[in-house]
N, C-alpha and C. Protein backbone atom coordinates (compact mmCIF):
# COMPACT_ATOMS: atom_id res chain seq x y z
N UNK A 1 -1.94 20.20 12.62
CA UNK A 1 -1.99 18.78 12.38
C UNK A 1 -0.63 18.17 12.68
N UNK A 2 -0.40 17.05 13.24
CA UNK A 2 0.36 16.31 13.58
C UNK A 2 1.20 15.87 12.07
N UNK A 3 2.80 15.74 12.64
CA UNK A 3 3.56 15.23 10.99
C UNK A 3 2.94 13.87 10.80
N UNK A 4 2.80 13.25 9.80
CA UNK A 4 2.91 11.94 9.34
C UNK A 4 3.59 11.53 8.36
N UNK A 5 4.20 10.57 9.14
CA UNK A 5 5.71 9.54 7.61
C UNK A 5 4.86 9.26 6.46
N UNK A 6 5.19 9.20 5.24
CA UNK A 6 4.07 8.60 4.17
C UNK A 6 5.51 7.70 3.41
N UNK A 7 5.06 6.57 3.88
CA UNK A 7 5.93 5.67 2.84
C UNK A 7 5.22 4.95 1.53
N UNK A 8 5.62 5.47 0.30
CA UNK A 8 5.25 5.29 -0.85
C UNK A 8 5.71 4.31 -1.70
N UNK A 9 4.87 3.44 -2.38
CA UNK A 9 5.27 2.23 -3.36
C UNK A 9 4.63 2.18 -4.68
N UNK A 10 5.50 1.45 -5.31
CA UNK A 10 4.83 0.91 -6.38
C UNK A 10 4.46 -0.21 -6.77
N UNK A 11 5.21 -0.72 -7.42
CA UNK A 11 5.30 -2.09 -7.95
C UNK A 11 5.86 -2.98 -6.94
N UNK A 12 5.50 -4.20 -6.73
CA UNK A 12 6.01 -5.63 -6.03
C UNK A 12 6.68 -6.78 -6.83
N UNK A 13 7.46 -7.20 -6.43
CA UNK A 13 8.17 -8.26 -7.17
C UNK A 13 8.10 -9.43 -6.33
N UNK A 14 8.23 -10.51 -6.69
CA UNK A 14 8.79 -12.29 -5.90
C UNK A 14 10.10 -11.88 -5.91
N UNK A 15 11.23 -10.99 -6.89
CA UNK A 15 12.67 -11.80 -6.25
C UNK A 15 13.50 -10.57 -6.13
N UNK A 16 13.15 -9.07 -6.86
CA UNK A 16 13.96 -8.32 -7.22
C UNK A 16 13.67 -6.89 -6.41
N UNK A 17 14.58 -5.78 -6.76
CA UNK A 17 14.39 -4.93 -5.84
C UNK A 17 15.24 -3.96 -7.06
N UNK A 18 14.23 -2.72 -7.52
CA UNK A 18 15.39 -2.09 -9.00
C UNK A 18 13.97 -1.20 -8.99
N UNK A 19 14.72 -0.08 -8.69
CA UNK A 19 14.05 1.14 -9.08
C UNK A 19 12.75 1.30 -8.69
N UNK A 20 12.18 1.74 -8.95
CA UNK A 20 10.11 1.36 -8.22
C UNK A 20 9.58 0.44 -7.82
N UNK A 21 10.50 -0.53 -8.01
CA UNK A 21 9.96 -2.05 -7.80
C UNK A 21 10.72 -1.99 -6.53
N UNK A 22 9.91 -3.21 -5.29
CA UNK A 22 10.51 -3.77 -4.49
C UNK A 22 10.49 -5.11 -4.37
N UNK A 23 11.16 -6.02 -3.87
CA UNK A 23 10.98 -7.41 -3.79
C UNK A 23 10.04 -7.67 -2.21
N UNK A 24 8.99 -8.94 -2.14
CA UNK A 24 8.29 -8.82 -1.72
C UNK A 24 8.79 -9.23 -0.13
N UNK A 25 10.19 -9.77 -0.28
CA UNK A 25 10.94 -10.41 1.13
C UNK A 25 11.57 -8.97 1.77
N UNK A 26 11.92 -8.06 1.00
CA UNK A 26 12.39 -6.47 1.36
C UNK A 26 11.15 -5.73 2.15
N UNK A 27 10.31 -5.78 1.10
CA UNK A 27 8.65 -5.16 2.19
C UNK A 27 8.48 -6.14 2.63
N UNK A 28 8.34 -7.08 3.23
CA UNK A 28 7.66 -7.91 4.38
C UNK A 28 8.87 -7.68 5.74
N UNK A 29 10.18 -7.19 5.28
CA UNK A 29 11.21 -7.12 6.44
C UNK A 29 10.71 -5.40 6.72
N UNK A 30 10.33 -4.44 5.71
CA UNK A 30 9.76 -3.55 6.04
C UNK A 30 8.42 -3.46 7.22
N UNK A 31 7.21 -3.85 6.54
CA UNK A 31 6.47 -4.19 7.41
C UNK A 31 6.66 -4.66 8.77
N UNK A 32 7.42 -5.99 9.04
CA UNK A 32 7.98 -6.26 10.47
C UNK A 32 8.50 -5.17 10.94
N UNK A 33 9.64 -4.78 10.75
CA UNK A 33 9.84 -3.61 11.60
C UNK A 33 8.56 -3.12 11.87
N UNK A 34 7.74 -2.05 11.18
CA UNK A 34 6.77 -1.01 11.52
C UNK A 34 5.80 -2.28 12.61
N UNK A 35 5.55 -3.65 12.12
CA UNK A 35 4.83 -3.93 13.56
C UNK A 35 5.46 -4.34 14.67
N UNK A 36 7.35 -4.79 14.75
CA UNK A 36 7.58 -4.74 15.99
C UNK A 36 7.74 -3.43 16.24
N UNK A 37 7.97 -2.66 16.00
CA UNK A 37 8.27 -0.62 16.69
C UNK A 37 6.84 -0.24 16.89
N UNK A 38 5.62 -1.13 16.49
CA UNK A 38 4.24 -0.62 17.35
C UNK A 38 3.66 0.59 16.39
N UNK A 39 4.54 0.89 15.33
CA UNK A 39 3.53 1.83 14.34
C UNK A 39 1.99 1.55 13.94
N UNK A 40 1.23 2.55 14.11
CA UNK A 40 -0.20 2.18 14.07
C UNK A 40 -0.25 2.78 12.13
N UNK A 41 -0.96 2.18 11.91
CA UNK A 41 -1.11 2.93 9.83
C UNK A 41 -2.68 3.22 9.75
N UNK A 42 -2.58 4.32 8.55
CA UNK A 42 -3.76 5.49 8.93
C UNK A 42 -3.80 5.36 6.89
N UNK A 43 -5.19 5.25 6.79
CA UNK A 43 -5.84 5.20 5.96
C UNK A 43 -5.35 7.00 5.53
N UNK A 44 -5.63 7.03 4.13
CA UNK A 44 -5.61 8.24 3.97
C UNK A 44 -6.94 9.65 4.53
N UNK A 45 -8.40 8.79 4.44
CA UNK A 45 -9.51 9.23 4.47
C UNK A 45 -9.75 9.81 5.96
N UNK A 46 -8.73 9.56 7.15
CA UNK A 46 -8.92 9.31 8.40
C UNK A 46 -7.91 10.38 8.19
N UNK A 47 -7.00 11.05 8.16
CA UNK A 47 -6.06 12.22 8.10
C UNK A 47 -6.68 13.07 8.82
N UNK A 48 -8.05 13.60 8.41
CA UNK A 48 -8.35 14.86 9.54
C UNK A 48 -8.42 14.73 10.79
N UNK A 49 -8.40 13.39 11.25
CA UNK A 49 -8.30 12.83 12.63
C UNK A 49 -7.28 12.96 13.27
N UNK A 50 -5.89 12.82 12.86
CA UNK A 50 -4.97 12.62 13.09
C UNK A 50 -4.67 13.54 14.24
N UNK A 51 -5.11 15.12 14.00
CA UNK A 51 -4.88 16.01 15.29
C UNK A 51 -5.63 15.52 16.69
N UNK A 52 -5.84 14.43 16.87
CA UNK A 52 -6.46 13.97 18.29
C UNK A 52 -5.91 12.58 18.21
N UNK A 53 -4.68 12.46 17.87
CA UNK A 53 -4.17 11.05 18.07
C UNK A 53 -3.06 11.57 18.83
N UNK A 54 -2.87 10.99 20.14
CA UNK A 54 -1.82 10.94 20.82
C UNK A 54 -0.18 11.49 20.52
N UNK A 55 0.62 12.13 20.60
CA UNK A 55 1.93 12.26 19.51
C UNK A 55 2.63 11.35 19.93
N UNK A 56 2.38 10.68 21.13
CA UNK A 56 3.07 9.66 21.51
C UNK A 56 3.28 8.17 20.89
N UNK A 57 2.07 8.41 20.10
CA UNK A 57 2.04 7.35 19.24
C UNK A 57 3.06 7.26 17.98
N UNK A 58 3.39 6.17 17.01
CA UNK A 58 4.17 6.29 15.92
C UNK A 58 3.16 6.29 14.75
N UNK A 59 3.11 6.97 14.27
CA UNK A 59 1.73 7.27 13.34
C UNK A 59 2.72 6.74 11.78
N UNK A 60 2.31 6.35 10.51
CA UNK A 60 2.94 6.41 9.38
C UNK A 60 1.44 5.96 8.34
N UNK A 61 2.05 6.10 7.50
CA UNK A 61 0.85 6.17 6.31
C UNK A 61 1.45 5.31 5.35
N UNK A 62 0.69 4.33 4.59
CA UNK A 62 1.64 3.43 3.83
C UNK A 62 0.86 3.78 2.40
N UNK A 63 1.22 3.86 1.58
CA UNK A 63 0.94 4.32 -0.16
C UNK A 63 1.14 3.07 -1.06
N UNK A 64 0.13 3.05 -1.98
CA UNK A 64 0.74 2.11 -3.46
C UNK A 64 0.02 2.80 -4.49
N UNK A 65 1.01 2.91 -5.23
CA UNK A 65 0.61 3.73 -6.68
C UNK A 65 0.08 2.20 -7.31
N UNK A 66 -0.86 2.69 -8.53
CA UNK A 66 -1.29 2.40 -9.71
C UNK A 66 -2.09 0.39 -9.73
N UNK A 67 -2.28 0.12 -8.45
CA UNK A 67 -3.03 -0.77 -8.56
C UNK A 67 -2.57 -1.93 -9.54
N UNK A 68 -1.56 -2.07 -8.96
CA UNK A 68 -1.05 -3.51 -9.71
C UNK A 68 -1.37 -4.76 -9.00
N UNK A 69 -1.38 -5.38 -10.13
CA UNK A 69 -1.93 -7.20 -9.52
C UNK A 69 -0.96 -7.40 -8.55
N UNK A 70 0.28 -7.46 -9.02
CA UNK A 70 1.42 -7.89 -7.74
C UNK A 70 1.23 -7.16 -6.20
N UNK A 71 0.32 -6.48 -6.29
CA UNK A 71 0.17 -5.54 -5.25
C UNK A 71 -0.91 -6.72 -4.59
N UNK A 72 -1.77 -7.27 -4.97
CA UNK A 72 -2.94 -7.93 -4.54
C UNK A 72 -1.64 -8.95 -4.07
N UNK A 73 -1.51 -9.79 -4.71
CA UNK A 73 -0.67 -10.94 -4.56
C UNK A 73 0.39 -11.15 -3.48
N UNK A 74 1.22 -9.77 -3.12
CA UNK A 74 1.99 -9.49 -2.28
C UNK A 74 1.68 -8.79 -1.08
N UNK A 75 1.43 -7.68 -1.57
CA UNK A 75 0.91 -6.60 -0.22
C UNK A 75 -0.22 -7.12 0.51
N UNK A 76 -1.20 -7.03 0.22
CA UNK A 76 -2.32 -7.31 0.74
C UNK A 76 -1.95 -8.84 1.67
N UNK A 77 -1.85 -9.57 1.56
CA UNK A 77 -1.35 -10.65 2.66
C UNK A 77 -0.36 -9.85 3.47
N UNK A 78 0.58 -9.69 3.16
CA UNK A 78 1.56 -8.91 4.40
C UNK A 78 0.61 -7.84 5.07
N UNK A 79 -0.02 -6.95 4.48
CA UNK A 79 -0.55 -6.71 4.86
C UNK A 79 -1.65 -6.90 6.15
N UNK A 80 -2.52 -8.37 6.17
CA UNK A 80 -3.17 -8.92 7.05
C UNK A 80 -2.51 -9.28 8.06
N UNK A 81 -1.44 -9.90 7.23
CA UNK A 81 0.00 -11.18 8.35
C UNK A 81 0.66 -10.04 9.27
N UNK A 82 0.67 -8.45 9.26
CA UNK A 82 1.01 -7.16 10.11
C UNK A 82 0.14 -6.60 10.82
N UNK A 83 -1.07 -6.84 10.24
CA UNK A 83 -2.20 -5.85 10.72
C UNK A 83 -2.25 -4.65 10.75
N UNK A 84 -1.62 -4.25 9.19
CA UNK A 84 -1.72 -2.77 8.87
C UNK A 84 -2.22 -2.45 7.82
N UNK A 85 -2.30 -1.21 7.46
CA UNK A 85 -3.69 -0.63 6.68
C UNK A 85 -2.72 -0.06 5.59
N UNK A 86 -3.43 0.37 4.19
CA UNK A 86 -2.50 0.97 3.29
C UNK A 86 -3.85 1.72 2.32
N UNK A 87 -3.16 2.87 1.67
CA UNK A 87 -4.03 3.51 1.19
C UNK A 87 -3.23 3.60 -0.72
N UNK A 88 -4.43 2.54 -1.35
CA UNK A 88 -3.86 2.10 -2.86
C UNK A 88 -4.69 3.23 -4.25
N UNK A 89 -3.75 3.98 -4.63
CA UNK A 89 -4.35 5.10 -5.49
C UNK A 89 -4.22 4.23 -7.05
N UNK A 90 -5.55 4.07 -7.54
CA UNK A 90 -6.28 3.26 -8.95
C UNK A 90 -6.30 4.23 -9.47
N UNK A 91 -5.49 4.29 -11.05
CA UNK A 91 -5.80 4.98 -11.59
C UNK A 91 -7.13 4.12 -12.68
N UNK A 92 -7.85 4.93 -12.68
CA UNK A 92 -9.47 4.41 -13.00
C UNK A 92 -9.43 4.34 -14.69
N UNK A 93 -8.76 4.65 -15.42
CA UNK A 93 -8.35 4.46 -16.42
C UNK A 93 -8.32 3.29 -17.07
N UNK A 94 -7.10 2.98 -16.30
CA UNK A 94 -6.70 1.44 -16.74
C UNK A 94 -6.94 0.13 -15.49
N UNK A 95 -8.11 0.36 -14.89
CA UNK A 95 -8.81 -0.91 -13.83
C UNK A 95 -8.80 -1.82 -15.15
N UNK A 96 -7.95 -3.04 -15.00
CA UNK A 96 -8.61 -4.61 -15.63
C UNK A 96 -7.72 -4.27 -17.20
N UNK A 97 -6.69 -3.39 -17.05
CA UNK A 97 -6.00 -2.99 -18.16
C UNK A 97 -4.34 -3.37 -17.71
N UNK A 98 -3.39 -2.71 -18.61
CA UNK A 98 -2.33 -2.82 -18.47
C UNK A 98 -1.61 -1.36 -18.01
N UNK A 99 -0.18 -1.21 -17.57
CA UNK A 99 0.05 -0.10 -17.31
C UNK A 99 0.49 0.81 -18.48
N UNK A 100 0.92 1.57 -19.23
CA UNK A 100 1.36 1.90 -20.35
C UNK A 100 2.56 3.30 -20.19
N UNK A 101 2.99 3.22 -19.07
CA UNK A 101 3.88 4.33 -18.58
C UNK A 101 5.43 3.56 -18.20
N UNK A 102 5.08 2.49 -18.19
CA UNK A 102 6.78 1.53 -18.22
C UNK A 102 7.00 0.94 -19.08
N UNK A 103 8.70 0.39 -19.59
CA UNK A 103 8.92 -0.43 -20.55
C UNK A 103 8.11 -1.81 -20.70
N UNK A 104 8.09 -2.09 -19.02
CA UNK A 104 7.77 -3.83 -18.78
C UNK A 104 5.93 -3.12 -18.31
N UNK A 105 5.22 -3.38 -19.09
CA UNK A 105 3.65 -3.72 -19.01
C UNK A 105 3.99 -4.53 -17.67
N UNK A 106 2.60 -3.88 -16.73
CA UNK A 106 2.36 -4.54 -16.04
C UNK A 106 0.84 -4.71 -15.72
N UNK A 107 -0.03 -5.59 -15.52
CA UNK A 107 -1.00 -5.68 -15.35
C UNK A 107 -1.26 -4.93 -13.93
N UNK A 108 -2.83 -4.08 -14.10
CA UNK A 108 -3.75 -3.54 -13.40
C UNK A 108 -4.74 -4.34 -12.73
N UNK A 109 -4.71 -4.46 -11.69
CA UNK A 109 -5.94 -5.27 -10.85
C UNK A 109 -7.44 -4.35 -11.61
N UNK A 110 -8.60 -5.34 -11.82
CA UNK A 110 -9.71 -5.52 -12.13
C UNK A 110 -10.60 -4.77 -11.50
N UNK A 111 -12.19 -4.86 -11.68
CA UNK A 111 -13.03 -4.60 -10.96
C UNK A 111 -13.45 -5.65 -9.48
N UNK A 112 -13.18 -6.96 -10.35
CA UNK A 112 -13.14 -8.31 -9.45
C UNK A 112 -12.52 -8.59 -8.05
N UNK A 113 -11.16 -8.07 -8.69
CA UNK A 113 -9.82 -8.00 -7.76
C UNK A 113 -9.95 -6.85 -6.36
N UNK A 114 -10.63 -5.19 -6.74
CA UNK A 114 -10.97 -4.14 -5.88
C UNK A 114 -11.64 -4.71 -5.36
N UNK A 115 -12.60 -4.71 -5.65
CA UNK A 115 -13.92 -5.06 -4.91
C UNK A 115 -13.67 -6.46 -3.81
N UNK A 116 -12.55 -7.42 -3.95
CA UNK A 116 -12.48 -8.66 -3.00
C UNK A 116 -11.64 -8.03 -1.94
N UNK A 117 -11.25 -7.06 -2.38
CA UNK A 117 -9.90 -6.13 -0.94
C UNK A 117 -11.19 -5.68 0.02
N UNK A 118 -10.11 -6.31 1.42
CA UNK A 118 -11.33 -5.86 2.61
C UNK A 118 -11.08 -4.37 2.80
N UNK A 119 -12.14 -3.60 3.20
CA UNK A 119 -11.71 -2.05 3.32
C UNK A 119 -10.98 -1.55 4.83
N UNK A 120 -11.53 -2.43 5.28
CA UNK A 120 -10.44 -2.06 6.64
C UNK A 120 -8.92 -2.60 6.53
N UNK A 121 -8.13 -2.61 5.53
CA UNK A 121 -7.62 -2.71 5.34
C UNK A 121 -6.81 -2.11 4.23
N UNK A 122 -7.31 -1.71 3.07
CA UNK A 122 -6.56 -1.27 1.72
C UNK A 122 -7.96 -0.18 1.77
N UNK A 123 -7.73 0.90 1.52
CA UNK A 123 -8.36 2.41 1.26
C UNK A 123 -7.90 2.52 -0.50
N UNK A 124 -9.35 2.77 -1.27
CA UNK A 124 -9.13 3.21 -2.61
C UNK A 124 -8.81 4.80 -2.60
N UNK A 125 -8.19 5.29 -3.19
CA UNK A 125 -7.76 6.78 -3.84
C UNK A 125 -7.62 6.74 -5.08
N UNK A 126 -8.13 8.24 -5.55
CA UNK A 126 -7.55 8.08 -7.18
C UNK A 126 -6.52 9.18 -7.29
């Protein structure tokens, strides 16, 4: 199988950039790059494919842990505004809950919220 980059996230912010968190003007200068350098992004579910993709190509894999609202709010538009794909691991636990593993609670996107993400675009994982 061919290598693939896996760039991994968590949390999104409007202004800041501190530890797991990124600010949402930092990933959107992220994203640009990967669509001017022509990186194509690969769902996680599509991986066994990968050995019949060209190596010539720039292959990368984009990650978001734990299904946060700011993730809807932020990513997912950059997301469209790039035309790249990301693969978001829910922990099924806390869908429409809060997070309970950080100081600062952060809200969990819903059943409402999953279900409005287009799939050619954001891939669920747990």
């Amino acid at each position: 199988m061919a290598k693939l980059p896996i760039l991994m996230y968590h949390k999104v912010s409007s202004t800041e950039s501190k530890g797991l968190t990124i600010s949402a003007e930092k990933l959107e200068e992220q994203f640009q790059y990967l669509a001017d350098k022509d990186f194509q992004t690969h769902h996680f579910s599509s991986l066994s494919i990968l050995k019949k993709l060209p190596k010539k190509k720039k292959n990368i894999a984009l990650t978001f842990d734990d299904g946060y609202v700011s993730q809807l709010e932020y990513v997912v538009p950059l997301l469209q505004k790039y035309n790249l794909k990301a693969t978001f691991f829910i922990p099924l636990k806390y869908i429409g809950k809060e997070e309970e593993w950080n100081e600062e609670r952060a809200p969990i996107m819903d059943f409402d919220a999953l279900r409005s993400l287009n799939p050619t675009i954001v891939e669920f994982q747990n």
